[in-house]
PDB file of N, CA and C in Angstrom:
ATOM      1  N   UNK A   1      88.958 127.351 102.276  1.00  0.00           N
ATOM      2  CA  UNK A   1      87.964 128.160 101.603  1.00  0.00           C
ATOM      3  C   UNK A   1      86.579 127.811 102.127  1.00  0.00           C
ATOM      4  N   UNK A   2      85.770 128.837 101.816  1.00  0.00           N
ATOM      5  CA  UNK A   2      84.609 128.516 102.485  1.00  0.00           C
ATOM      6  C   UNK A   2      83.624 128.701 101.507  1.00  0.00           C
ATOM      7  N   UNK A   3      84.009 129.157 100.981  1.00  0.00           N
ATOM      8  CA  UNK A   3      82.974 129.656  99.127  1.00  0.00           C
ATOM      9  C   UNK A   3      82.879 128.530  98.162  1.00  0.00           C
ATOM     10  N   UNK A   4      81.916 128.284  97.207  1.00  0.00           N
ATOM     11  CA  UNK A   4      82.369 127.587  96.187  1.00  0.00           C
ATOM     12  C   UNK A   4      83.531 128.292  94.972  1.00  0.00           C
ATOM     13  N   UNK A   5      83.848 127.159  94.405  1.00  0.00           N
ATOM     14  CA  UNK A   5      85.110 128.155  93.456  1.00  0.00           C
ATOM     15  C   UNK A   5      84.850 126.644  92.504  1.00  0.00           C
ATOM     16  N   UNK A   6      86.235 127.215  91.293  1.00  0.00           N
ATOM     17  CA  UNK A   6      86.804 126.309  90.089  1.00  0.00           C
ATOM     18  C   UNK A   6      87.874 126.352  90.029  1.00  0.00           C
ATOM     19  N   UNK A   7      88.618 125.629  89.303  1.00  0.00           N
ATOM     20  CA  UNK A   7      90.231 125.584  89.497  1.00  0.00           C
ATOM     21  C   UNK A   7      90.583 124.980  88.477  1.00  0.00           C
ATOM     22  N   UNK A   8      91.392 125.349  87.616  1.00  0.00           N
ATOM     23  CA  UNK A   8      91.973 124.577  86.089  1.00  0.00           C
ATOM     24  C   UNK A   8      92.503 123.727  86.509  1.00  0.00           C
ATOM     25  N   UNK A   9      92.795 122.429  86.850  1.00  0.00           N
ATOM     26  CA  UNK A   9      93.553 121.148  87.193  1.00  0.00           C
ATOM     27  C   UNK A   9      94.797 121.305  86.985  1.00  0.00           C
ATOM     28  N   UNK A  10      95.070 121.172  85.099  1.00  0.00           N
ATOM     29  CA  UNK A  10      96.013 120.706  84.584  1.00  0.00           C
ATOM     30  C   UNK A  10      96.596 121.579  84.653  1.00  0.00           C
ATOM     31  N   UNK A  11      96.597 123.421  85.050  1.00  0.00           N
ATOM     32  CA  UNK A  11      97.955 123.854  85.185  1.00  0.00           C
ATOM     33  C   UNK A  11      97.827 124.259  86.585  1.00  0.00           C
ATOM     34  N   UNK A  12      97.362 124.052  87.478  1.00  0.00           N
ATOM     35  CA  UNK A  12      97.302 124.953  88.706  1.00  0.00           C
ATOM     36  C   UNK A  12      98.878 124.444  89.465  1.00  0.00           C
ATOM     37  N   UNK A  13      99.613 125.526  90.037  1.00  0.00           N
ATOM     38  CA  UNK A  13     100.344 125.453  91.091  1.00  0.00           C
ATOM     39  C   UNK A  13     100.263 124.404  91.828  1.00  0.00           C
ATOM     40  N   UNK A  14     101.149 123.728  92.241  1.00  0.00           N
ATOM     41  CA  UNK A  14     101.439 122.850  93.429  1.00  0.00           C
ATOM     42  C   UNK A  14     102.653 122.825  94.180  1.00  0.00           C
ATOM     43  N   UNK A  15     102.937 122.706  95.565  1.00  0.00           N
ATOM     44  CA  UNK A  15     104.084 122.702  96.367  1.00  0.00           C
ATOM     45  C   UNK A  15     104.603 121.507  96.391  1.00  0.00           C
ATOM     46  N   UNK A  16     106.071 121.520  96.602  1.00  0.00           N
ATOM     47  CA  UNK A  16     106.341 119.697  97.098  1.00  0.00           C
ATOM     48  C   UNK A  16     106.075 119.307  98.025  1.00  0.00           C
ATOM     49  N   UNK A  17     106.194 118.028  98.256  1.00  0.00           N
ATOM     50  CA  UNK A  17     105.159 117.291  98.546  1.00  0.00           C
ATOM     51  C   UNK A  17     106.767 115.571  99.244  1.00  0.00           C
ATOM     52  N   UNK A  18     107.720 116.129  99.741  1.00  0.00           N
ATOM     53  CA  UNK A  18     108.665 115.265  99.417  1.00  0.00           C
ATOM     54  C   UNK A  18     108.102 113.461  99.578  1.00  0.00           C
ATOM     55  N   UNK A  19     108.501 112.781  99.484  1.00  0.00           N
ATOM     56  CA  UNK A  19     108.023 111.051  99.564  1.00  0.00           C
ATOM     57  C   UNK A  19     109.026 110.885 100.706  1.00  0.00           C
ATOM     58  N   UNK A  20     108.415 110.038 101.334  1.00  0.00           N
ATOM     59  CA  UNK A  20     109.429 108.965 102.701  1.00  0.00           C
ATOM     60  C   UNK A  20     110.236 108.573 101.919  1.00  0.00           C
ATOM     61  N   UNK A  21     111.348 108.267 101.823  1.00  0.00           N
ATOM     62  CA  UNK A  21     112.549 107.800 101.195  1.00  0.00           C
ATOM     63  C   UNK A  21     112.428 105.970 101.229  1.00  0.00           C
ATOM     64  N   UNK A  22     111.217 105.254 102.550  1.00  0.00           N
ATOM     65  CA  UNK A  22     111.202 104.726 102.535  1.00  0.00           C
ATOM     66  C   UNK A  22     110.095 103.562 101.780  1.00  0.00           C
ATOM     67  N   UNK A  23     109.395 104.953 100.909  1.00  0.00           N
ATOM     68  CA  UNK A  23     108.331 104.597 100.079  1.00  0.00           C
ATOM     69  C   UNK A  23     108.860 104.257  98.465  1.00  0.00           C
ATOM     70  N   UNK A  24     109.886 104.647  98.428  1.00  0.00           N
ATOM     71  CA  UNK A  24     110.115 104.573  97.053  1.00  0.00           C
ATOM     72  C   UNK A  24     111.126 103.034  96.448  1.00  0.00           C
ATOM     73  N   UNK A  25     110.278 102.715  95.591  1.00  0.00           N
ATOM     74  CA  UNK A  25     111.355 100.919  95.634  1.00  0.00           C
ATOM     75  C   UNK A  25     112.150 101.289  94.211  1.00  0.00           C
ATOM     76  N   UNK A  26     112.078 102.014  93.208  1.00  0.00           N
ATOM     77  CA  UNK A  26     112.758 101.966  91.913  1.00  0.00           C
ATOM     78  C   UNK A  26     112.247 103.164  91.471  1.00  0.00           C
ATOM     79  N   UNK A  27     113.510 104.007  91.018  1.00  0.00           N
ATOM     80  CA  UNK A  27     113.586 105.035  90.689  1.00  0.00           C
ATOM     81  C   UNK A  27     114.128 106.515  91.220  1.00  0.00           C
ATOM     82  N   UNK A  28     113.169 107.528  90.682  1.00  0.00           N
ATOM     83  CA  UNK A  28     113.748 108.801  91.590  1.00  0.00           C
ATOM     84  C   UNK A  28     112.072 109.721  91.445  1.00  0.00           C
ATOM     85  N   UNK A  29     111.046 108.835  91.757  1.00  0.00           N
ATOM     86  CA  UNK A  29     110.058 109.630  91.565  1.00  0.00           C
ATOM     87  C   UNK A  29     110.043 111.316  92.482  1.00  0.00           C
ATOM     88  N   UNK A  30     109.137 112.618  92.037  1.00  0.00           N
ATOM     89  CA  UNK A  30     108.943 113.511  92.882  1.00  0.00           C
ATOM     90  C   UNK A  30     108.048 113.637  93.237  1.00  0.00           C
ATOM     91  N   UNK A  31     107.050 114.124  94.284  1.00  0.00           N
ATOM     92  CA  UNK A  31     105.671 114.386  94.665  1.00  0.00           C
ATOM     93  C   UNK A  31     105.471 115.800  94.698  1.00  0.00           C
ATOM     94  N   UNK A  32     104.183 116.254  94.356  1.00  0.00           N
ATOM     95  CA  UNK A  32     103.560 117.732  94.516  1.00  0.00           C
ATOM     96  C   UNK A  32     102.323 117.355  94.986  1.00  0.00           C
ATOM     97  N   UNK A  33     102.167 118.434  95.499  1.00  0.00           N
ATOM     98  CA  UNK A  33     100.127 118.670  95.864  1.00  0.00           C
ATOM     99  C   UNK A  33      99.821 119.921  96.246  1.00  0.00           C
ATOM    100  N   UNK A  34      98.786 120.116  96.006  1.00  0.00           N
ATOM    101  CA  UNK A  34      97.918 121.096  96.734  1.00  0.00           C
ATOM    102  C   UNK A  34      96.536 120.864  97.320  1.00  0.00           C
ATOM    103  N   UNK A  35      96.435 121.362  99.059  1.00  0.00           N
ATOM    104  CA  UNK A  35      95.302 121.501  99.543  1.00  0.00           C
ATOM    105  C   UNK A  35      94.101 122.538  98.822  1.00  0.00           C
ATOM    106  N   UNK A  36      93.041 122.238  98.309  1.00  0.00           N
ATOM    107  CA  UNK A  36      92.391 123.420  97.525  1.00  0.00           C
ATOM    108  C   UNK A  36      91.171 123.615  99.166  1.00  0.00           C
ATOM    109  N   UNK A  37      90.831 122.254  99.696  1.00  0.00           N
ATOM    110  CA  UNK A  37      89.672 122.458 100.278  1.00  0.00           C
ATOM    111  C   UNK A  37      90.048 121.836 101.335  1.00  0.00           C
ATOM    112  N   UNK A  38      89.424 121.803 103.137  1.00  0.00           N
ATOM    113  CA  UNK A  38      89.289 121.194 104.177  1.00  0.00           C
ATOM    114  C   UNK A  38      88.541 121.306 105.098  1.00  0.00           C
ATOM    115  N   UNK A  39      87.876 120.736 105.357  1.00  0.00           N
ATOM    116  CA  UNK A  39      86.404 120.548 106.220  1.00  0.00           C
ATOM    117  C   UNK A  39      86.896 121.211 107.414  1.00  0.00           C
ATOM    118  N   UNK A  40      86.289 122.338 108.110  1.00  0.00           N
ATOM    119  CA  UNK A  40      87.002 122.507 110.348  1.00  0.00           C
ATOM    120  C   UNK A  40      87.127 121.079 110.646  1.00  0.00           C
ATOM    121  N   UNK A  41      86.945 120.163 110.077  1.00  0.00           N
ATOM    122  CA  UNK A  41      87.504 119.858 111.234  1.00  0.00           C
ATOM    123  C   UNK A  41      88.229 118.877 111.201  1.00  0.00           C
ATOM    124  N   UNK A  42      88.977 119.013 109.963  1.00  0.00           N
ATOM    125  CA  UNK A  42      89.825 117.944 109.347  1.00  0.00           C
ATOM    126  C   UNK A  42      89.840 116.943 108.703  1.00  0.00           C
ATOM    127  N   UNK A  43      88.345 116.650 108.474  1.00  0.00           N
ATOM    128  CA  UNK A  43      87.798 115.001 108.110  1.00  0.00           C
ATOM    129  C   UNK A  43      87.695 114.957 106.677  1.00  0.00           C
ATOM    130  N   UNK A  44      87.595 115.873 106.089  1.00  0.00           N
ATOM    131  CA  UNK A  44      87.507 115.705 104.680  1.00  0.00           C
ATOM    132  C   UNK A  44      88.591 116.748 104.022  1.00  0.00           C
ATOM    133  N   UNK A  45      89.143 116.346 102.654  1.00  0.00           N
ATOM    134  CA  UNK A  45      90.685 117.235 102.426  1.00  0.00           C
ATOM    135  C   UNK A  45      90.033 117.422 100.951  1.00  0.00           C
ATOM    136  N   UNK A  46      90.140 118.040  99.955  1.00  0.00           N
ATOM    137  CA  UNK A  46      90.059 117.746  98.875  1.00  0.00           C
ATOM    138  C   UNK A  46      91.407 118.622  97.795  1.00  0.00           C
ATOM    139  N   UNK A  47      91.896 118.179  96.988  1.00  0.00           N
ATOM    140  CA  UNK A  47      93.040 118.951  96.461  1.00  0.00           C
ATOM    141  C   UNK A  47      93.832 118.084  95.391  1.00  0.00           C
ATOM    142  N   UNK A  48      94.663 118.397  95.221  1.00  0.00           N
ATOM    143  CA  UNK A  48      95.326 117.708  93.775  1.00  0.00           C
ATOM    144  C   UNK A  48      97.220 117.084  93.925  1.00  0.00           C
ATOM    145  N   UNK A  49      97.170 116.229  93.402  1.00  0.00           N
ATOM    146  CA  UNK A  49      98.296 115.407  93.391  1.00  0.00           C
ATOM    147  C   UNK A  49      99.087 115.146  92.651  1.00  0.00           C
ATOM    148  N   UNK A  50     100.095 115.108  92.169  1.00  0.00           N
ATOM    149  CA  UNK A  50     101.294 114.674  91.161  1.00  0.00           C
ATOM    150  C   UNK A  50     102.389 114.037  91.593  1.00  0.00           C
ATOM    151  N   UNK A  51     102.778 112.745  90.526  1.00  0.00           N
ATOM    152  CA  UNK A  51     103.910 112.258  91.161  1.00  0.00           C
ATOM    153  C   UNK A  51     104.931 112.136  89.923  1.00  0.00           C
ATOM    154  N   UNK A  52     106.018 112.054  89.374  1.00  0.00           N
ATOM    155  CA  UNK A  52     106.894 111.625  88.179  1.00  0.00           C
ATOM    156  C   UNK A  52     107.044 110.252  88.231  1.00  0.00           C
ATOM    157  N   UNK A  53     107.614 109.659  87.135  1.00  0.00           N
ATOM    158  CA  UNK A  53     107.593 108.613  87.277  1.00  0.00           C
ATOM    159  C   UNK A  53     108.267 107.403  88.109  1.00  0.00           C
ATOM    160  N   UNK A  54     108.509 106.571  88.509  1.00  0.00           N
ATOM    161  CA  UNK A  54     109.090 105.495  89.451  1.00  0.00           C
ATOM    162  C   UNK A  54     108.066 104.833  89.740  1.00  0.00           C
ATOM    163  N   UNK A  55     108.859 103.889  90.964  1.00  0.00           N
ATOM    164  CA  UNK A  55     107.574 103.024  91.590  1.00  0.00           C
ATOM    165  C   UNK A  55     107.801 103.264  92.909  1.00  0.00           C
ATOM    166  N   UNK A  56     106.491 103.172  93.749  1.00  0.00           N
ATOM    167  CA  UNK A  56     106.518 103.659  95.463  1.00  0.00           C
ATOM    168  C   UNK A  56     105.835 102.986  95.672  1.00  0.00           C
ATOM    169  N   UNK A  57     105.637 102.690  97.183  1.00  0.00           N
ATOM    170  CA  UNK A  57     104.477 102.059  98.386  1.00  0.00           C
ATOM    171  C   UNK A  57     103.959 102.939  98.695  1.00  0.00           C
ATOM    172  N   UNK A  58     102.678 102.333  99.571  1.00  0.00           N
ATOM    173  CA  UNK A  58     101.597 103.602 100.145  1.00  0.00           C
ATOM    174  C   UNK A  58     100.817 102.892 101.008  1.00  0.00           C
ATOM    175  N   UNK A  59     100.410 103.386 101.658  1.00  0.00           N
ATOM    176  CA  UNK A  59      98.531 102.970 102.732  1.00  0.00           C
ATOM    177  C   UNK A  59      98.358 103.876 102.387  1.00  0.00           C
ATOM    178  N   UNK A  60      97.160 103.495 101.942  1.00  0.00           N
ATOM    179  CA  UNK A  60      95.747 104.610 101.453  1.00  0.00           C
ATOM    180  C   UNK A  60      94.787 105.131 102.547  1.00  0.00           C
ATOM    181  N   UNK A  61      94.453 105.982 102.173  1.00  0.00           N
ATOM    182  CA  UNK A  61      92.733 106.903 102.907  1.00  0.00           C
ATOM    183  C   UNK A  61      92.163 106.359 102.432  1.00  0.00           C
ATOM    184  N   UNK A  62      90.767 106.752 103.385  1.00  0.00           N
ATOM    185  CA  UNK A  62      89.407 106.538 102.246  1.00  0.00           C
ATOM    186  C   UNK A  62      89.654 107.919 101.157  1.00  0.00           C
ATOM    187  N   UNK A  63      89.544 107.344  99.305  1.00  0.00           N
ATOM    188  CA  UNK A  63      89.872 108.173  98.982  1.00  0.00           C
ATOM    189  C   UNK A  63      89.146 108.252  97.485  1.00  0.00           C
ATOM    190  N   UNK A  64      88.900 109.149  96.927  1.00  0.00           N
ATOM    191  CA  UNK A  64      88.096 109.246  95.357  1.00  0.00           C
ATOM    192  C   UNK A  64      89.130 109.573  94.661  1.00  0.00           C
ATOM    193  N   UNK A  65      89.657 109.324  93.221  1.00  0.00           N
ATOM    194  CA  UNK A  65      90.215 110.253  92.953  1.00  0.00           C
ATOM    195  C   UNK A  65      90.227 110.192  91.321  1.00  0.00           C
ATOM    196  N   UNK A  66      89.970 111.119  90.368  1.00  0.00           N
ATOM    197  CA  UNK A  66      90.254 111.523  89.193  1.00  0.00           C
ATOM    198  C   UNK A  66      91.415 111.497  88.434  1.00  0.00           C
ATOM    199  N   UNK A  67      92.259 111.083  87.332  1.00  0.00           N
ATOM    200  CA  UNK A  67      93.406 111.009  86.795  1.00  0.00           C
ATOM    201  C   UNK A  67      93.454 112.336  85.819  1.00  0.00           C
ATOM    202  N   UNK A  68      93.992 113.327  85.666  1.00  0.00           N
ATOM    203  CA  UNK A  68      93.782 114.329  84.854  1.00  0.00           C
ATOM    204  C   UNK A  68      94.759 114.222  83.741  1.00  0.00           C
ATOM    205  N   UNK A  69      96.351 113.801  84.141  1.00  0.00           N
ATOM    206  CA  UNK A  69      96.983 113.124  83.172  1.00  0.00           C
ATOM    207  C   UNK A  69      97.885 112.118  83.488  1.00  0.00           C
ATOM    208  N   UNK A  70      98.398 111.725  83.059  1.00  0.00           N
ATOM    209  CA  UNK A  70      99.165 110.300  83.060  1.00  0.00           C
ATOM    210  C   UNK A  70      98.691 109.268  83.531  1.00  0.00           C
ATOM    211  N   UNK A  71      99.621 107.903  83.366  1.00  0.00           N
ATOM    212  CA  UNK A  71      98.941 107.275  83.578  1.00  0.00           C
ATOM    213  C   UNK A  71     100.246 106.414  84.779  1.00  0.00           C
ATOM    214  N   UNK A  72      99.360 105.058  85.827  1.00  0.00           N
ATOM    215  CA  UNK A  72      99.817 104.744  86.845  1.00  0.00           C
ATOM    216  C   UNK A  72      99.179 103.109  86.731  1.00  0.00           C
ATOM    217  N   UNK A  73     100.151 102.041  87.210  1.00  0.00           N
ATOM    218  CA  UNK A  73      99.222 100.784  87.544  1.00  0.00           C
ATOM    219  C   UNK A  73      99.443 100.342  89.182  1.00  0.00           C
ATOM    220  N   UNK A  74      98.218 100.344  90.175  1.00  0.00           N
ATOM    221  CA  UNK A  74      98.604 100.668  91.229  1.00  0.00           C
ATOM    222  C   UNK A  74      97.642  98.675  91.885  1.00  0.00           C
ATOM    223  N   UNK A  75      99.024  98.376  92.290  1.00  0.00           N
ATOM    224  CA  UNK A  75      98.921  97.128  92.843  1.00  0.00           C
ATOM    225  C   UNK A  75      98.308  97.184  94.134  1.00  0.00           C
ATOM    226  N   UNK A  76      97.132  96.439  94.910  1.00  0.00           N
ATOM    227  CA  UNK A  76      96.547  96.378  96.043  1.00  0.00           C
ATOM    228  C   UNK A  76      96.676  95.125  96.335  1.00  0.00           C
ATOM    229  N   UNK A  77      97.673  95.144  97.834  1.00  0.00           N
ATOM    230  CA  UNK A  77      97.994  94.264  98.284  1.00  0.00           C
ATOM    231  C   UNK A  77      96.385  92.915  98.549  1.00  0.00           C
ATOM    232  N   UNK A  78      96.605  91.680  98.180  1.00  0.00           N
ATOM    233  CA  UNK A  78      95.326  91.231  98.376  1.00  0.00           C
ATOM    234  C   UNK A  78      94.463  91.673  98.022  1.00  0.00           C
ATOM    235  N   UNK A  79      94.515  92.167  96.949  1.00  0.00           N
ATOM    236  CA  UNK A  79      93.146  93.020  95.551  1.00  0.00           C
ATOM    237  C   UNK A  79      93.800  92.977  94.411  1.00  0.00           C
ATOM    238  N   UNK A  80      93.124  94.196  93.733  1.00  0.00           N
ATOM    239  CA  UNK A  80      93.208  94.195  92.416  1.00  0.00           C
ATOM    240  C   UNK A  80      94.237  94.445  91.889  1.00  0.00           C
ATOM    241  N   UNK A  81      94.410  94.805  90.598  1.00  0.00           N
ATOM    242  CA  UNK A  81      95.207  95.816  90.037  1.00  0.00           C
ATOM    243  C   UNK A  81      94.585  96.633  89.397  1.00  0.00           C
ATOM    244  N   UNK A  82      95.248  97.929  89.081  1.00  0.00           N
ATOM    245  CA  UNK A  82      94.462  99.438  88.870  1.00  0.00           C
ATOM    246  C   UNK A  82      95.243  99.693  87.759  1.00  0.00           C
ATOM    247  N   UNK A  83      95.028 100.165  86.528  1.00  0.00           N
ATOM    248  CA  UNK A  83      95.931 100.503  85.899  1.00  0.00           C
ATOM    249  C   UNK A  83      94.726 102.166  85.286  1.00  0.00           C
ATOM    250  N   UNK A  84      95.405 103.576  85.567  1.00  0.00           N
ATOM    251  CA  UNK A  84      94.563 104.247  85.441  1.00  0.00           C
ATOM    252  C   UNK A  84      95.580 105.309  84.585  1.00  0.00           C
ATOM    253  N   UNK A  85      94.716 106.093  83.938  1.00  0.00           N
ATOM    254  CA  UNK A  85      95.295 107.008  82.998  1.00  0.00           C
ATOM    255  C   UNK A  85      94.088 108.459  82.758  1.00  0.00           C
ATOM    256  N   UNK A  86      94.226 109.328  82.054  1.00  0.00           N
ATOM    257  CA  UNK A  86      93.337 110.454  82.216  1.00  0.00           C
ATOM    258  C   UNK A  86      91.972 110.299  82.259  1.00  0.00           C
ATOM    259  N   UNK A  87      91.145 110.716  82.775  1.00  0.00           N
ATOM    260  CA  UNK A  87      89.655 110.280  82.694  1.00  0.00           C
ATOM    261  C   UNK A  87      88.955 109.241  83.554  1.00  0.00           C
ATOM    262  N   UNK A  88      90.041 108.276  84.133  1.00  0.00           N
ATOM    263  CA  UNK A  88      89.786 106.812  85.425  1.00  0.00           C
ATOM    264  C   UNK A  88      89.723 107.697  86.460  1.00  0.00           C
ATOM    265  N   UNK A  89      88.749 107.117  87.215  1.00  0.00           N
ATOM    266  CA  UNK A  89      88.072 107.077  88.597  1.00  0.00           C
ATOM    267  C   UNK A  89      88.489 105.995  89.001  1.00  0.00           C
ATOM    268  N   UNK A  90      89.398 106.279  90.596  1.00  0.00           N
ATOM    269  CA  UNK A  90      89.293 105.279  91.204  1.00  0.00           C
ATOM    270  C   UNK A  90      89.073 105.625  92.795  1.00  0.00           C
ATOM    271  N   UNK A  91      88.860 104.523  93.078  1.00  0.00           N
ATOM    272  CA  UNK A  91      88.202 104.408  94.640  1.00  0.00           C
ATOM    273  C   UNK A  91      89.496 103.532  95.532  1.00  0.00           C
ATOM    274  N   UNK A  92      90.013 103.777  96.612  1.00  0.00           N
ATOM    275  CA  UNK A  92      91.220 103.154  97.500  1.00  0.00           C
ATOM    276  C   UNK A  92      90.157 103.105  98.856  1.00  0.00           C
ATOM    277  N   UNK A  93      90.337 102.183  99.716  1.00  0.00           N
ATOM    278  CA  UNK A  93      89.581 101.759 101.114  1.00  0.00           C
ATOM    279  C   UNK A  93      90.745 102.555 101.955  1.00  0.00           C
ATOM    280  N   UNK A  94      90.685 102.969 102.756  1.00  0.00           N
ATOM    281  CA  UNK A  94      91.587 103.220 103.874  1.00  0.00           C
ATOM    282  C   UNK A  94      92.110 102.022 104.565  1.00  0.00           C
ATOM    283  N   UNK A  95      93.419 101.951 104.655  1.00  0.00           N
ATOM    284  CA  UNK A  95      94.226 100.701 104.988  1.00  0.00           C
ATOM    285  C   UNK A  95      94.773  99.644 103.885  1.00  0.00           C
ATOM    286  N   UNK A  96      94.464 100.208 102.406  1.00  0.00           N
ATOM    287  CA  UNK A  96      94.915  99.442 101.499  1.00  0.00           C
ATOM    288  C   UNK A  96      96.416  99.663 101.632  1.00  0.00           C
ATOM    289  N   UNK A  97      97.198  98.780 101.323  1.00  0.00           N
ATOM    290  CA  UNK A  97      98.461  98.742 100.963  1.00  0.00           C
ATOM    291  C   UNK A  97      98.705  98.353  99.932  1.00  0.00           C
ATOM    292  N   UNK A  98      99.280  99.584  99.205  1.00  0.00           N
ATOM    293  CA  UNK A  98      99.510  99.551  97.532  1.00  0.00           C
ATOM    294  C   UNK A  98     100.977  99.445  97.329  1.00  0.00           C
ATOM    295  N   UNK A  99     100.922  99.258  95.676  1.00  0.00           N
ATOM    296  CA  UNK A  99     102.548  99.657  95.121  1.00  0.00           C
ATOM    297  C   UNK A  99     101.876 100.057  93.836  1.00  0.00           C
ATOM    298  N   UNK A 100     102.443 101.349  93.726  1.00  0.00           N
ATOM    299  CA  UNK A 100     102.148 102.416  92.540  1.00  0.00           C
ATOM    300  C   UNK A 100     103.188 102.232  91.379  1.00  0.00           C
ATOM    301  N   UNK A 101     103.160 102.010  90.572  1.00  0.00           N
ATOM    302  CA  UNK A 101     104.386 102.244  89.282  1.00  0.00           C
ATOM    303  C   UNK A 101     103.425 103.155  88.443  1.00  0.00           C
ATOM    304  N   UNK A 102     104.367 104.528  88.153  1.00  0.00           N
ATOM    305  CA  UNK A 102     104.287 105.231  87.398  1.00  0.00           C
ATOM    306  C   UNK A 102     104.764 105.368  86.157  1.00  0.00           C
ATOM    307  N   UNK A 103     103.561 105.379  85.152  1.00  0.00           N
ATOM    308  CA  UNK A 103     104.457 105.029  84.120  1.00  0.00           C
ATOM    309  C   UNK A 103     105.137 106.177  83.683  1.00  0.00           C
ATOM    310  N   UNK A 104     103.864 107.653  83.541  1.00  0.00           N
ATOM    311  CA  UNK A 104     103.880 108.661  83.244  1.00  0.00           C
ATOM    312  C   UNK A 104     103.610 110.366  83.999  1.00  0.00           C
ATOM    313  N   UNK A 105     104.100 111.172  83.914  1.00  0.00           N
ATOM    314  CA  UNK A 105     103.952 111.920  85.708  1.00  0.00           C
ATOM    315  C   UNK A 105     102.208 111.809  85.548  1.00  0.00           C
ATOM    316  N   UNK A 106     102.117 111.497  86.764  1.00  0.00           N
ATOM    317  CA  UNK A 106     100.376 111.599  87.210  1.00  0.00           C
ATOM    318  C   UNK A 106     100.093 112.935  87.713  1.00  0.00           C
ATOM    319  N   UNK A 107      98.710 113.278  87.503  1.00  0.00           N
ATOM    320  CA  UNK A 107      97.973 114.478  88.226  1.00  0.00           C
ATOM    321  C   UNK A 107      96.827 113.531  88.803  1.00  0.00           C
ATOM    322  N   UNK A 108      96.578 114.032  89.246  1.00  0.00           N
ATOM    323  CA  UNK A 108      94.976 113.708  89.755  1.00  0.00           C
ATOM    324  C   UNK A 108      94.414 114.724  90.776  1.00  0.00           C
ATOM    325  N   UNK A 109      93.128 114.680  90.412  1.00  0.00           N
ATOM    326  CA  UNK A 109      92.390 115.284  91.747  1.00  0.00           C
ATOM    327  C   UNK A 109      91.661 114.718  92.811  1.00  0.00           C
ATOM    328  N   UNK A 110      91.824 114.858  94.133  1.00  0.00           N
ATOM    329  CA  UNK A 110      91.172 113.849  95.069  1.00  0.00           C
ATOM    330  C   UNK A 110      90.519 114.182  96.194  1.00  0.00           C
ATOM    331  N   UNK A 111      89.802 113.188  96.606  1.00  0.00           N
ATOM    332  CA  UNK A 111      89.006 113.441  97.853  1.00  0.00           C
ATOM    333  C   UNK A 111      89.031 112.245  98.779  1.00  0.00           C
ATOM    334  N   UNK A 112      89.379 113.062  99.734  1.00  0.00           N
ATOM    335  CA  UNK A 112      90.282 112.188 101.451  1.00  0.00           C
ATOM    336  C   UNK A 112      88.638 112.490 102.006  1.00  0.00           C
ATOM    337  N   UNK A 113      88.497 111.061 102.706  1.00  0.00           N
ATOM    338  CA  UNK A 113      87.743 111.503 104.115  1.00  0.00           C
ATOM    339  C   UNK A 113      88.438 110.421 104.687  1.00  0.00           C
ATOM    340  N   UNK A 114      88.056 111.009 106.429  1.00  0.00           N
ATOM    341  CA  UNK A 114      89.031 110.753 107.533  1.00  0.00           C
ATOM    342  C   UNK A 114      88.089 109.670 108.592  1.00  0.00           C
TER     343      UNK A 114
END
């Protein structure tokens, strides 16, 4: 898109989104997302995320992101712990290596730069 716009979060459409099989340590989590926004020239993504519950691995982007519902406690290897639920802001460095446990399906909305 090239316009400004709005977008209801909590019910908008999303496609799957499948997980590496090799990301997932316990459970049967699913993934969705949608691209809403993307810079020409690839460097910045912005769009929305959902996962059900389980627990997975990840390397992160540089990344912003909003919790719209559920909630998640997301372990950073050699950092913190995150434990976020509707309304948390959180911030991921690019190259973090996480482990996500979901408690509850997550939404969020986010912003990738590259």
């Amino acid at each position: 898109m090239t316009h400004s716009f709005a977008l209801h979060i909590p019910d908008a459409d999303l496609e799957p989104d499948p997980l590496d099989p090799a990301q997932i340590v316990s459970g049967a989590p699913e993934a969705s997302g949608r691209v809403v926004w993307e810079s020409a020239d690839g460097r910045q993504i912005r769009g929305i995320w959902q996962i059900t519950p389980g627990v997975v691995t990840d390397t992160e982007a540089d990344e912003l992101f909003v919790v719209i519902s559920g909630s998640a406690t997301i372990e950073v290897e050699g950092g913190p712990v995150l434990t976020v639920g509707p309304g948390d802001m959180a911030v991921l460095r690019e190259g973090d290596r996480t482990t996500w446990t979901v408690h509850e399906t997550l939404r969020k909305a986010y912003a990738i730069n590259r």
